[in-house]
N, C-alpha and C. Protein backbone atom coordinates (compact mmCIF):
# COMPACT_ATOMS: atom_id res chain seq x y z
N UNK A 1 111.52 102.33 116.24
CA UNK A 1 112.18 101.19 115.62
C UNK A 1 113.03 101.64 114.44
N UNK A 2 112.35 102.84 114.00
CA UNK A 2 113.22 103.22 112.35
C UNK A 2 114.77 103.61 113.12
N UNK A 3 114.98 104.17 113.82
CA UNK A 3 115.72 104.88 114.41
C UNK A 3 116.90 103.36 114.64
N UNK A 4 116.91 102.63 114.38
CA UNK A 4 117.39 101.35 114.85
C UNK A 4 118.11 100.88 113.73
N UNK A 5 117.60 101.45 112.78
CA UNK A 5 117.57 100.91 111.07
C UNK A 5 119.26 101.35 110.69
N UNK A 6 119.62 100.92 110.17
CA UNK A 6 121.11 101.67 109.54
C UNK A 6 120.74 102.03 107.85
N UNK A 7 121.74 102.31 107.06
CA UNK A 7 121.46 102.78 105.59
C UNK A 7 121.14 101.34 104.82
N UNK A 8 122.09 100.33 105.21
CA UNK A 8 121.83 98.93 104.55
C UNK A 8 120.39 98.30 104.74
N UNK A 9 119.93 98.48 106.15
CA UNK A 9 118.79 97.89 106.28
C UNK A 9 117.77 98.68 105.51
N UNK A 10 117.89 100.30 105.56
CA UNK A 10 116.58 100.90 105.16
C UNK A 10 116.99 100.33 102.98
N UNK A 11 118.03 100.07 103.05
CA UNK A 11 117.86 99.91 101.62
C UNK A 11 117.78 98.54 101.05
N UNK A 12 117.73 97.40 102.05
CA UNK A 12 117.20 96.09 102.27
C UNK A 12 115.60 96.53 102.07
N UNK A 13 114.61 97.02 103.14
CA UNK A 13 113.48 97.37 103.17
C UNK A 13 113.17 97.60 101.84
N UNK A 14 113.83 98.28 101.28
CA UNK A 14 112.77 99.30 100.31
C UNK A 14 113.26 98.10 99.00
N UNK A 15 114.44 97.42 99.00
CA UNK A 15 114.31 96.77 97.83
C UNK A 15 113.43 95.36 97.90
N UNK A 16 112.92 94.93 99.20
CA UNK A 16 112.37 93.50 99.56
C UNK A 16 110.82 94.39 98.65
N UNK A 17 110.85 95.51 98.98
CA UNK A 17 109.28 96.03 99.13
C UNK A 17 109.03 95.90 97.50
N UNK A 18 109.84 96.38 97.02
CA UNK A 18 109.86 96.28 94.95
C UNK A 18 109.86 95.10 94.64
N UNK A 19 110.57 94.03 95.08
CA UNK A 19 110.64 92.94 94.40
C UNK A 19 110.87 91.73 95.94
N UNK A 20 109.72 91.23 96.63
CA UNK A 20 110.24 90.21 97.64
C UNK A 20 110.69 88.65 97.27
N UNK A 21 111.18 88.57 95.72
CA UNK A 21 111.21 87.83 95.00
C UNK A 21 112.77 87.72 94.41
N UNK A 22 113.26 88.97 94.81
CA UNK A 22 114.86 89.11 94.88
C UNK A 22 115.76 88.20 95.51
N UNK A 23 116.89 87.41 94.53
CA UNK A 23 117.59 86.28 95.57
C UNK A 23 118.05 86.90 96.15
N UNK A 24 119.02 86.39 97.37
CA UNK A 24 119.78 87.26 98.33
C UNK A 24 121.03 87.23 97.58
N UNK A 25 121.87 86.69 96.37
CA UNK A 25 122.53 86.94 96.18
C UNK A 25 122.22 88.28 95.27
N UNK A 26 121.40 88.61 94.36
CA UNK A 26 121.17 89.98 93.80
C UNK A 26 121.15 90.81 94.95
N UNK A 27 120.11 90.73 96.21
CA UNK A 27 120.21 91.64 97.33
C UNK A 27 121.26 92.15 97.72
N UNK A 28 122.66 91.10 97.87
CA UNK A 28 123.50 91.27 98.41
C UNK A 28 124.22 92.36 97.32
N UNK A 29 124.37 91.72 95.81
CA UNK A 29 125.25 92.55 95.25
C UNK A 29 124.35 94.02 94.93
N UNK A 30 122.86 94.16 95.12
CA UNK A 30 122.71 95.61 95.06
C UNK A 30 123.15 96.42 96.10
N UNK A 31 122.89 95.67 97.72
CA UNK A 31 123.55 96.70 98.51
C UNK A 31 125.23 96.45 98.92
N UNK A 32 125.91 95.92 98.82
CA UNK A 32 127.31 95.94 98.81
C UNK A 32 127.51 94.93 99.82
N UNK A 33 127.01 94.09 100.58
CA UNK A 33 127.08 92.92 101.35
C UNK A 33 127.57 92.08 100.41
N UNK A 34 128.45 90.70 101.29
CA UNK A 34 128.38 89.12 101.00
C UNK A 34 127.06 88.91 100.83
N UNK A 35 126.87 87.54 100.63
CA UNK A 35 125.86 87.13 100.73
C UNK A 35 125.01 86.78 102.15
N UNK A 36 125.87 86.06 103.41
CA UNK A 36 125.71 85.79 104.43
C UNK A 36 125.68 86.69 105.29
N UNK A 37 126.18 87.88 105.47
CA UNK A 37 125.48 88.99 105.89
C UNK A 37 124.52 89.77 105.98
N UNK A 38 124.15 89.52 104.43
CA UNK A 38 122.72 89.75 103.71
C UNK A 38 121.62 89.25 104.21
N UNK A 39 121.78 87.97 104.36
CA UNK A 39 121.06 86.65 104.85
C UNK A 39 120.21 87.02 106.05
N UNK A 40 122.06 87.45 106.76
CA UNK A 40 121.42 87.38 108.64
C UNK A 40 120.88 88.96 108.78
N UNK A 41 120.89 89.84 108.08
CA UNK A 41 119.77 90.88 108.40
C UNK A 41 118.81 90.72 108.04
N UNK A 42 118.54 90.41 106.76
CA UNK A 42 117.05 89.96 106.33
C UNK A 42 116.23 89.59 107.67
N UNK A 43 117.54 87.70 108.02
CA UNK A 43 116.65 87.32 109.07
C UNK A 43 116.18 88.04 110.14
N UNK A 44 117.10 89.16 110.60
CA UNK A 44 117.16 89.62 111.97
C UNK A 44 115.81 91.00 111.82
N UNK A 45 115.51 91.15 110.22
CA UNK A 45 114.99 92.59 109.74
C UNK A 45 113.05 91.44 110.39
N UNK A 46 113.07 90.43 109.88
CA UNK A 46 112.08 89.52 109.76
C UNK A 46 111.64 89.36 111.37
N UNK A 47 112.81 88.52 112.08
CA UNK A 47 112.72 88.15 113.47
C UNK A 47 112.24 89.25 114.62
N UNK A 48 112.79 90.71 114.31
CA UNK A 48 112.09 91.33 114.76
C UNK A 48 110.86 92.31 114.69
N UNK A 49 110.22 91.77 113.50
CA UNK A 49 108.94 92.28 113.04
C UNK A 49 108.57 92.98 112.08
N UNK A 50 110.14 93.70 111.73
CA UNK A 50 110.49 94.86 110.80
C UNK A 50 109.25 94.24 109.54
N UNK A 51 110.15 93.43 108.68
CA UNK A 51 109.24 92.50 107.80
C UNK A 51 108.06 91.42 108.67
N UNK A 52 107.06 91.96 108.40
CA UNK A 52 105.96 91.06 108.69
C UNK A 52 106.05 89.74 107.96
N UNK A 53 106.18 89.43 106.49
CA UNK A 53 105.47 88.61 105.77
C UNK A 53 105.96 88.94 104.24
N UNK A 54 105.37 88.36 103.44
CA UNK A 54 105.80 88.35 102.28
C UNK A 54 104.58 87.26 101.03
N UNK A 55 104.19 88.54 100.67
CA UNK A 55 103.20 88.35 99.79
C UNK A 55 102.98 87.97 98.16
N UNK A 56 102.25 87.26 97.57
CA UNK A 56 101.81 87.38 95.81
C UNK A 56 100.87 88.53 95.86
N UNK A 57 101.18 89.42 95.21
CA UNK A 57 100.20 90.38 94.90
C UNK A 57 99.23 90.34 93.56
N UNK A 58 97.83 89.72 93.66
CA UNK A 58 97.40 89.33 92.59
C UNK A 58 96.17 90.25 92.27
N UNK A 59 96.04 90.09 90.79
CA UNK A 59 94.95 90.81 90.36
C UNK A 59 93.54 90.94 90.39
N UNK A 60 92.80 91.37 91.53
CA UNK A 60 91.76 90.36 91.92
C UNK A 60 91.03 90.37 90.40
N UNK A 61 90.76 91.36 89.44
CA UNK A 61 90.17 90.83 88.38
C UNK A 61 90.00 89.95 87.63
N UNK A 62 91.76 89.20 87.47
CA UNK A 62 92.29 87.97 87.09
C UNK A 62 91.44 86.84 87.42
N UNK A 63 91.14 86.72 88.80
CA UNK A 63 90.55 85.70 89.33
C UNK A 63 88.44 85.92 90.14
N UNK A 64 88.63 87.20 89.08
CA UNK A 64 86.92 87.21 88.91
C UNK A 64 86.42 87.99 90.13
N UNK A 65 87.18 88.97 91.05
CA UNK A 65 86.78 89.81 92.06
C UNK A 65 86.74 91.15 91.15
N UNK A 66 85.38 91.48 91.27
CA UNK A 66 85.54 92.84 90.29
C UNK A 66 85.45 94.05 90.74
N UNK A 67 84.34 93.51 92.09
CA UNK A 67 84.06 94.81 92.97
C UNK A 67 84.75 95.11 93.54
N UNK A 68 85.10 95.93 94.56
CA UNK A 68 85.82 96.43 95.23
C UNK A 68 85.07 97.91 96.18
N UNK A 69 84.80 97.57 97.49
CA UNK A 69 84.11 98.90 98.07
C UNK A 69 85.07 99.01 99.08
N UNK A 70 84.78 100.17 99.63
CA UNK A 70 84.29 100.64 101.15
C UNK A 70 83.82 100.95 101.66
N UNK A 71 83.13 100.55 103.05
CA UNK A 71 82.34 101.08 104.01
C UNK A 71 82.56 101.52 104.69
N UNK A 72 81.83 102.79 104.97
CA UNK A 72 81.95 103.12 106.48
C UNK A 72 80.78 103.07 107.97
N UNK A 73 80.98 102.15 108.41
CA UNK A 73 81.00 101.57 109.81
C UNK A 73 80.57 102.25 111.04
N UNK A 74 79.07 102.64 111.52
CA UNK A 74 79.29 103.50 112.45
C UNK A 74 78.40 102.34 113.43
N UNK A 75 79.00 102.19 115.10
CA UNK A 75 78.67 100.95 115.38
C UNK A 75 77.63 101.51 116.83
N UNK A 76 76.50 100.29 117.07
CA UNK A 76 75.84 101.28 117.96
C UNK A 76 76.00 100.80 119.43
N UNK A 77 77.12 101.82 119.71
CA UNK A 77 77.86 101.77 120.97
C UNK A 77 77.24 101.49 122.23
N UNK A 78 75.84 101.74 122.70
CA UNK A 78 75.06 101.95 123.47
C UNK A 78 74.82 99.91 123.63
N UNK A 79 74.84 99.18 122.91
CA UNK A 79 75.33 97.41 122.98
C UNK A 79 76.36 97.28 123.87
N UNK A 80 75.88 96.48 124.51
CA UNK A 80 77.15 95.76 125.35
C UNK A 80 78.07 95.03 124.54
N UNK A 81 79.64 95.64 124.87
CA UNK A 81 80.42 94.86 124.45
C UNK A 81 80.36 95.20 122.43
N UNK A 82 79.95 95.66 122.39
CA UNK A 82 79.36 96.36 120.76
C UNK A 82 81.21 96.20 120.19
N UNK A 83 81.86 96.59 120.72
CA UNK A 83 83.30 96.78 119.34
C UNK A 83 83.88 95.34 119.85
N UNK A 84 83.97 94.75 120.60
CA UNK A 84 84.57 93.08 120.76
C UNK A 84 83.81 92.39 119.69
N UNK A 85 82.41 92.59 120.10
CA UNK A 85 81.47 91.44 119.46
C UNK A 85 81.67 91.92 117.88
N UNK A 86 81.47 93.16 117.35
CA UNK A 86 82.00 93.64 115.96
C UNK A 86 82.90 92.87 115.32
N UNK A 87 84.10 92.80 116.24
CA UNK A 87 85.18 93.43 115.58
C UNK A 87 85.09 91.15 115.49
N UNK A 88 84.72 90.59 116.38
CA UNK A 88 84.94 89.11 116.34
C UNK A 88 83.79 88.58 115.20
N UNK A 89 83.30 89.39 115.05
CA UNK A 89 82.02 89.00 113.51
C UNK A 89 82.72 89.49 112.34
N UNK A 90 83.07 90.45 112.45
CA UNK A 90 83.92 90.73 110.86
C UNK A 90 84.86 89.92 110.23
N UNK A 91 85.86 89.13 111.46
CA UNK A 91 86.98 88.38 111.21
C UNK A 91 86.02 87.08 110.73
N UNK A 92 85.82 86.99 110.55
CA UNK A 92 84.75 85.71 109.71
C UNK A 92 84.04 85.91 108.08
N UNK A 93 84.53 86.95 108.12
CA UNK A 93 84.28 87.58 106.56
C UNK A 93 85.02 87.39 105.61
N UNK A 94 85.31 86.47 104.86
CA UNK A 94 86.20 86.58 104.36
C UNK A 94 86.61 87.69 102.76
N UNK A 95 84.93 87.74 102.79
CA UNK A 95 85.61 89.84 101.62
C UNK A 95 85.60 90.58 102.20
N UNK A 96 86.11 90.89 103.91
CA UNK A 96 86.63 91.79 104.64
C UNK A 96 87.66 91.57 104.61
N UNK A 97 88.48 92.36 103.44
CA UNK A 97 90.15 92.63 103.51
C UNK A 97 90.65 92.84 104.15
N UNK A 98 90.38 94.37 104.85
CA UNK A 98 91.03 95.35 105.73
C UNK A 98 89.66 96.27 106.68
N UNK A 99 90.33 96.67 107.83
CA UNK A 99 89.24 96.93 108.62
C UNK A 99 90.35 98.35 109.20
N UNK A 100 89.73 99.25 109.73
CA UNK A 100 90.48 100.53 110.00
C UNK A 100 89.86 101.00 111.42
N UNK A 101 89.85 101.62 112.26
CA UNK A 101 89.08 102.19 113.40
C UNK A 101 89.43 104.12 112.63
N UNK A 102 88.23 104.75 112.48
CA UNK A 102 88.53 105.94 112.18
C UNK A 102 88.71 106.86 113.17
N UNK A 103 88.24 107.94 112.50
CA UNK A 103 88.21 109.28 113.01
C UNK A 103 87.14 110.11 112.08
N UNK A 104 86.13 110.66 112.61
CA UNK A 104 85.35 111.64 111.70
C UNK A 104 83.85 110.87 111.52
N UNK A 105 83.21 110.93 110.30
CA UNK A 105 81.75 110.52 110.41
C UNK A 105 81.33 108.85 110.57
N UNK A 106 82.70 107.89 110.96
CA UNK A 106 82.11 106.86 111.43
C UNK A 106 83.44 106.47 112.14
N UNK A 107 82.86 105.15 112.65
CA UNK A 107 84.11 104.60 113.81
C UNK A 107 84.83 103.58 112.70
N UNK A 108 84.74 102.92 111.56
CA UNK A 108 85.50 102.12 111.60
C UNK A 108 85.22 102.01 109.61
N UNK A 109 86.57 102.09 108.70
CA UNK A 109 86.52 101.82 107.47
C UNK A 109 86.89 100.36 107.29
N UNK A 110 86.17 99.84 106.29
CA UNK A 110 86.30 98.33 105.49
C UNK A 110 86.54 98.47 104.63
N UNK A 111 87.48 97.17 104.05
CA UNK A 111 87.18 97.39 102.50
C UNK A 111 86.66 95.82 102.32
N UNK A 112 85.90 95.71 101.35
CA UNK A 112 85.41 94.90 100.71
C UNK A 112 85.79 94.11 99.43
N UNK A 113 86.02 93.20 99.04
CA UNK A 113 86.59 92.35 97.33
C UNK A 113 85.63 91.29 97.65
N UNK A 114 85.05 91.51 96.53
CA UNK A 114 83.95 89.96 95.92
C UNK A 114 83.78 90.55 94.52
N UNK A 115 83.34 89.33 94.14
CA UNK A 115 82.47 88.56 92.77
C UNK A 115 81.99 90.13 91.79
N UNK A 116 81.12 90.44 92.18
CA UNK A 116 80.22 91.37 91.30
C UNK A 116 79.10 91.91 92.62
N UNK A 117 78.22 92.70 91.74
CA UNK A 117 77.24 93.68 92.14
C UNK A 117 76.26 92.66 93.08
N UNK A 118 75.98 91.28 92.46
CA UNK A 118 74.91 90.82 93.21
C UNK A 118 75.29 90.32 94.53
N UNK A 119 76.68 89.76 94.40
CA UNK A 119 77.55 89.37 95.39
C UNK A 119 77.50 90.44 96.68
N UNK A 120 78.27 91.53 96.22
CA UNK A 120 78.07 92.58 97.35
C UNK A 120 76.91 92.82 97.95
N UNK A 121 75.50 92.64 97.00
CA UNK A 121 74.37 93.04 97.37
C UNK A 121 74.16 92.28 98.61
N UNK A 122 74.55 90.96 98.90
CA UNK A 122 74.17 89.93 99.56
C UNK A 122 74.72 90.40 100.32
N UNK A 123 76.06 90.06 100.44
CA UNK A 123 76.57 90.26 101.94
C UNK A 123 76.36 91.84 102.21
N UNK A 124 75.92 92.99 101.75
CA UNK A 124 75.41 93.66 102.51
C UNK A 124 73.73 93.54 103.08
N UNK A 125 73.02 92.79 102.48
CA UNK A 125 72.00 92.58 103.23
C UNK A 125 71.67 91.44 104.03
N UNK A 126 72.43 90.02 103.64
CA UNK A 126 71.99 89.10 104.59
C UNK A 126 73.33 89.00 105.34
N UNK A 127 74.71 89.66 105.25
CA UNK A 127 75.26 89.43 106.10
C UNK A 127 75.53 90.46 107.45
N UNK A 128 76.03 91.89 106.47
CA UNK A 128 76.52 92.96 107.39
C UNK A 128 75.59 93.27 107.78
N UNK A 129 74.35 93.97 107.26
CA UNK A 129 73.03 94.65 108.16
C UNK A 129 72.69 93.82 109.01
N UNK A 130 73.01 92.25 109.59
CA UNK A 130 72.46 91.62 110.30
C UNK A 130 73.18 91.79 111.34
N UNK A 131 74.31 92.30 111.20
CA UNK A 131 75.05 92.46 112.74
C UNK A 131 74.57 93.35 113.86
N UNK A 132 74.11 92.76 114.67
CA UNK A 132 73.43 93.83 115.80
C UNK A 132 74.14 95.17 115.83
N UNK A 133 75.96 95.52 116.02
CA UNK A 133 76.24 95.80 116.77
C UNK A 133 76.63 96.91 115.79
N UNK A 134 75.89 96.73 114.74
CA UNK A 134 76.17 97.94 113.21
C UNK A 134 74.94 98.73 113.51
N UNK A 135 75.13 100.03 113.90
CA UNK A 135 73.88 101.38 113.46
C UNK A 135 73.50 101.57 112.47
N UNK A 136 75.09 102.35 111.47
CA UNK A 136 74.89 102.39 110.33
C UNK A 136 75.61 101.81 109.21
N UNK A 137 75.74 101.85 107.43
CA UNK A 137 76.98 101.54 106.66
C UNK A 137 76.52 102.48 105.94
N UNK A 138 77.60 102.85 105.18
CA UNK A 138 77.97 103.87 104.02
C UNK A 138 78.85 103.09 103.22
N UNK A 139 78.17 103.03 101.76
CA UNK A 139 78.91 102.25 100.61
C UNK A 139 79.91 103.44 99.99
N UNK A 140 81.15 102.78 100.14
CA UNK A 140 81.80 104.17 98.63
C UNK A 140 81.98 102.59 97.72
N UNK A 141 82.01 103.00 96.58
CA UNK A 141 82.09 102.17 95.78
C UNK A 141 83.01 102.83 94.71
N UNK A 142 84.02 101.73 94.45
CA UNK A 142 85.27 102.37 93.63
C UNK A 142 85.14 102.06 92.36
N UNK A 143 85.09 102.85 91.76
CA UNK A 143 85.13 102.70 90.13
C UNK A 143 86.66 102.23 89.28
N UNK A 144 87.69 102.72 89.65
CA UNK A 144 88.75 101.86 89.31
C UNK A 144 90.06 102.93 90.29
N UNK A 145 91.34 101.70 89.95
CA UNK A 145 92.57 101.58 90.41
C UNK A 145 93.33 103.08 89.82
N UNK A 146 93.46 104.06 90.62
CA UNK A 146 94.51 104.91 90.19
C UNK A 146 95.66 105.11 90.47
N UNK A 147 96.11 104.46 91.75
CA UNK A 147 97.31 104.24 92.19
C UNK A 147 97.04 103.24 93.37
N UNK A 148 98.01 102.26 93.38
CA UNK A 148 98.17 101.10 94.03
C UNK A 148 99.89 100.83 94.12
N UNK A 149 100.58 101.62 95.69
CA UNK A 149 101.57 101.35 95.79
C UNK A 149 102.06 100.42 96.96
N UNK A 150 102.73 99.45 96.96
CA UNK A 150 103.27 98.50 97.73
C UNK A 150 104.40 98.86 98.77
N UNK A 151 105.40 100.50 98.13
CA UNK A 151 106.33 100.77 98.34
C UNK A 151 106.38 101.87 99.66
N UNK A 152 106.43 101.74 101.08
CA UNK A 152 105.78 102.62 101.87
C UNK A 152 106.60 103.98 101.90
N UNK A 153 106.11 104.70 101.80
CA UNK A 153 106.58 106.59 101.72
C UNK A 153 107.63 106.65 102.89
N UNK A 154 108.78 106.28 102.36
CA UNK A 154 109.80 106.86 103.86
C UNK A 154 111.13 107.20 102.84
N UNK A 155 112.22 107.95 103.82
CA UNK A 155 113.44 108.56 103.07
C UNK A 155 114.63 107.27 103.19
N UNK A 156 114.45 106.49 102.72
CA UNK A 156 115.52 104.90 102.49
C UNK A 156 117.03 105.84 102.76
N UNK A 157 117.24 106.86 102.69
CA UNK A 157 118.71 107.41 102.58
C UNK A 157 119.01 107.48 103.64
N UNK A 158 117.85 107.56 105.13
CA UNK A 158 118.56 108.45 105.84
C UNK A 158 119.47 107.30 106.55
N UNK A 159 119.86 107.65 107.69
CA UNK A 159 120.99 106.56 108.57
C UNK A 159 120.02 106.60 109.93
């Protein structure tokens, strides 16, 4: 799909990614477009998937999420149906942020955001250990934010 991209679009991308809060008339006059040209790539960058969505990126501390883990997930395969039935119990979690399928000492990374220590405690014992279709979990537990970038690692220059 990158391969599809021209210089305007990859530099559409990377400026939606800094600021998705940019009018399209600033958009337009940073990359050298009208405005209505601007417009209809955005749309067309959007329509075909390029842009998923468009987010508030908030502080979960702000609003009293302090913890922050990850687990790792090793599921006991030998269950029927074990990664459907998983994977349709997790989506009901709602401090399951993000969910990963790995590679290496387990099948699948989480991350976790809630409340505090007692909070997590819970839903790891009356919620996640109750899932049949979990063997094991491994807590990493993050002590703080050292880098948190929004901006995805690609060369915006090329054509």
């Amino acid at each position: 799909m990158a391969d599809k991209l021209d210089k305007i679009d990859l530099k559409i991308l990377k400026l939606l990614q800094e600021n998705s809060k940019i009018t399209n008339l600033d958009l337009s006059k940073k990359i050298g477009l009208s405005p209505a040209p601007t417009l209809e790539r955005v749309k067309k960058l959007e329509s075909t998937g390029i842009i998923q969505s468009y987010h508030a990126v908030v502080q979960p501390i702000s609003i009293g999420l302090n913890v922050k883990t990850f687990v790792l997930v090793s599921l006991a395969w030998q269950k029927e149906n074990a990664l459907n039935d998983f994977l349709a119990k997790i989506k009901g979690i709602e401090e399951i942020t993000e969910c990963y399928i790995i590679t290496g000492e387990a099948d699948f990374l989480i991350k976790i955001v809630c409340k505090d220590i007692p909070t997590y405690e819970k839903l790891l014992f009356k919620t996640l250990s109750q899932i049949d279709e979990i063997e094991r979990l491994k807590t990493l537990m993050t002590l703080s934010t050292v880098k948190d970038v929004k901006v995805l690692p690609f060369d915006y220059q090329t054509s």
